[in-house]
Protein backbone atom coordinates (compact mmCIF):
# COMPACT_ATOMS: atom_id res chain seq x y z
CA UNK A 1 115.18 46.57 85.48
CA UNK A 2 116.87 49.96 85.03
CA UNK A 3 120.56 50.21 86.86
CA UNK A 4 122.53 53.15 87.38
CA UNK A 5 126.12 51.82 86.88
CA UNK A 6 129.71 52.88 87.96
CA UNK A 7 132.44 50.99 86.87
CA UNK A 8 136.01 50.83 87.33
CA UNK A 9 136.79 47.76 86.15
CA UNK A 10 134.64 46.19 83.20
CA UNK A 11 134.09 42.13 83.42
CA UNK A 12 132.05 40.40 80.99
CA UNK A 13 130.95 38.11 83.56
CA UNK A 14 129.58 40.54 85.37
CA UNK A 15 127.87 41.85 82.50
CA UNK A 16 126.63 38.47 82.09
CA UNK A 17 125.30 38.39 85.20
CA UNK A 18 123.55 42.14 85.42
CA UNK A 19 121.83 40.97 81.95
CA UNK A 20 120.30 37.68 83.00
CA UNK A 21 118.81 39.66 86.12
CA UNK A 22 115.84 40.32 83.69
CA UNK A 23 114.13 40.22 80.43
CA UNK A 24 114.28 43.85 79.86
CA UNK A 25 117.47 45.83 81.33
CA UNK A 26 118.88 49.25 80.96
CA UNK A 27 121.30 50.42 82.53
CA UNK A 28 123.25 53.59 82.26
CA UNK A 29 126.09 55.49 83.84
CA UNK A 30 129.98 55.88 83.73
CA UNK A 31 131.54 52.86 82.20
CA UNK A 32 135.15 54.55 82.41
CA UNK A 33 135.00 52.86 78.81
CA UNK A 34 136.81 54.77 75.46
CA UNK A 35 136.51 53.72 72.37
CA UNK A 36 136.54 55.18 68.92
CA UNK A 37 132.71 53.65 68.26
CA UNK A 38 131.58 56.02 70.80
CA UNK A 39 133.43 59.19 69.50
CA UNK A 40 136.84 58.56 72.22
CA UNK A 41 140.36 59.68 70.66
CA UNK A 42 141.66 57.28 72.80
CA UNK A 43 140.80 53.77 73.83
CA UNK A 44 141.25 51.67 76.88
CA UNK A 45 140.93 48.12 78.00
CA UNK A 46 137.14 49.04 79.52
CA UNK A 47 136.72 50.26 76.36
CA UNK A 48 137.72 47.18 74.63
CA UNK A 49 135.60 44.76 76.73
CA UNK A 50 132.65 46.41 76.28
CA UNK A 51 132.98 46.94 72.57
CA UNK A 52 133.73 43.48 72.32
CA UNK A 53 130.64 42.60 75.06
CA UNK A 54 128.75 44.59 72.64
CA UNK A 55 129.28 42.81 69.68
CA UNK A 56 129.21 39.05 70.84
CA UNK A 57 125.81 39.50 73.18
CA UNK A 58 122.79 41.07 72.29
CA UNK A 59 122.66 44.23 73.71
CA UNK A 60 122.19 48.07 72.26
CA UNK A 61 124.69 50.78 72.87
CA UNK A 62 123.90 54.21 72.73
CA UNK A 63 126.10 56.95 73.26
CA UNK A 64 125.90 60.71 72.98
CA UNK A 65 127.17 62.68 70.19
CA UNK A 66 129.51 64.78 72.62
CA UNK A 67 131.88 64.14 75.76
CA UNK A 68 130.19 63.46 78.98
CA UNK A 69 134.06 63.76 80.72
CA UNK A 70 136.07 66.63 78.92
CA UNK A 71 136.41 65.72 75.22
CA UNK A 72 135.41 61.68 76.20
CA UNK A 73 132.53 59.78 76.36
CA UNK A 74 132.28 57.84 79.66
CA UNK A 75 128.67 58.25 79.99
CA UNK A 76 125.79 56.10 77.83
CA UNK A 77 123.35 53.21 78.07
CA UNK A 78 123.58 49.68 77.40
CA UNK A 79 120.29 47.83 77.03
CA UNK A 80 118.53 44.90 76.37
CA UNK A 81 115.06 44.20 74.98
CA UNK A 82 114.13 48.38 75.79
CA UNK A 83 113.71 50.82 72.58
CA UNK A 84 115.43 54.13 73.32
CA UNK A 85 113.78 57.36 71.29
CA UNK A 86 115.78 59.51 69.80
CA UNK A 87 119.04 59.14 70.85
CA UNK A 88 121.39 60.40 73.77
CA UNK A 89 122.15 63.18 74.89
CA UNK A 90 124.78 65.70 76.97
CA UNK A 91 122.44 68.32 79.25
CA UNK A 92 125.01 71.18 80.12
CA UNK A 93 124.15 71.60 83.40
CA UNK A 94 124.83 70.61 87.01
CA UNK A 95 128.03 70.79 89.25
CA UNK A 96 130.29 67.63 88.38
CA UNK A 97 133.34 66.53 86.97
CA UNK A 98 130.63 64.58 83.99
CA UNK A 99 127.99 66.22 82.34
CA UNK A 100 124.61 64.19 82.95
CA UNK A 101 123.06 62.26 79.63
CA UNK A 102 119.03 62.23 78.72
CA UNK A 103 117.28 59.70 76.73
CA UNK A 104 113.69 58.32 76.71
CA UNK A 105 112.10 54.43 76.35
CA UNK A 106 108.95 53.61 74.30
CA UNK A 107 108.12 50.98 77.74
CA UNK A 108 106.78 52.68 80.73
CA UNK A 109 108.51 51.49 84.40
CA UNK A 110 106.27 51.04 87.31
CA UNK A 111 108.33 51.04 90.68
CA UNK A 112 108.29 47.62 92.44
CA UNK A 113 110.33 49.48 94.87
CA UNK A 114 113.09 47.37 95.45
CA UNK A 115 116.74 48.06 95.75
CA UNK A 116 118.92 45.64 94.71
CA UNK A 117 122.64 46.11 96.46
CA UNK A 118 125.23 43.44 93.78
CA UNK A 119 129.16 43.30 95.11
CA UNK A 120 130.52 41.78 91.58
CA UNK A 121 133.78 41.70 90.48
CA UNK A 122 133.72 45.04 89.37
CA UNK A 123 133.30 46.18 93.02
CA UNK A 124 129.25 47.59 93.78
CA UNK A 125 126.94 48.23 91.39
CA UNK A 126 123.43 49.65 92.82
CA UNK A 127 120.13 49.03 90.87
CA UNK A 128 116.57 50.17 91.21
CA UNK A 129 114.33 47.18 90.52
CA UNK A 130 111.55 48.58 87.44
CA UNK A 131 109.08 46.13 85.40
CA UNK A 132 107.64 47.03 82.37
CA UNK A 133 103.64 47.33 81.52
């Protein structure tokens, strides 16, 4: 399952419950997280929680090199059980307040084409259903 995340407010119950959706997840987006293991100056409690979420559950992290947000990085992908190639990174392009990231899987996604609508904790998180080959 592949989600394109905003959140606000990180809960690791949430992120509990976004992870046992499926056997393979990635999901990527604006985590309004900082943290100095993703190159922030600053930290915050988002930041925190999913650092810590990180650490305890078994889940990858990437981030890119550079901000996504002015000098922070707000923007990455968590996953689990999905191989990201080479890395993440900032494409300096578009109109928005955050700079779009790029990365690429080893597993191909086939649409199932279904949209999954979740009203957590963390307020509405919207989710494109995918399943591996």
């Amino acid at each position: 399952m592949i989600f394109s995340v905003y959140f606000r407010k990180i809960i690791g119950t949430d992120l509990d419950y976004i992870f046992n959706l499926h056997d393979n997840i990635l999901m990527c987006g604006d985590f309004n997280a900082k943290h100095a293991m993703w190159n922030c100056i600053t930290e915050n409690n988002n930041g925190r929680k999913l650092f810590d979420y990180y650490y305890s559950n078994n889940v990858q992290l990437e981030h890119p090199l550079t901000g996504t947000f002015r000098d922070a990085v707000l923007d990455f992908v968590l996953v689990k059980d999905v191989t990201l190639l080479d890395g993440v990174e900032v494409i300096y392009e578009f109109c928005s307040d955050h700079l779009p990231i790029i990365f690429n899987t080893a597993q191909d996604f086939n649409v199932l084409k279904k949209t999954l609508t979740l009203k957590t904790q963390i307020g509405i998180v919207i989710g494109i259903t995918f399943i591996t080959n």
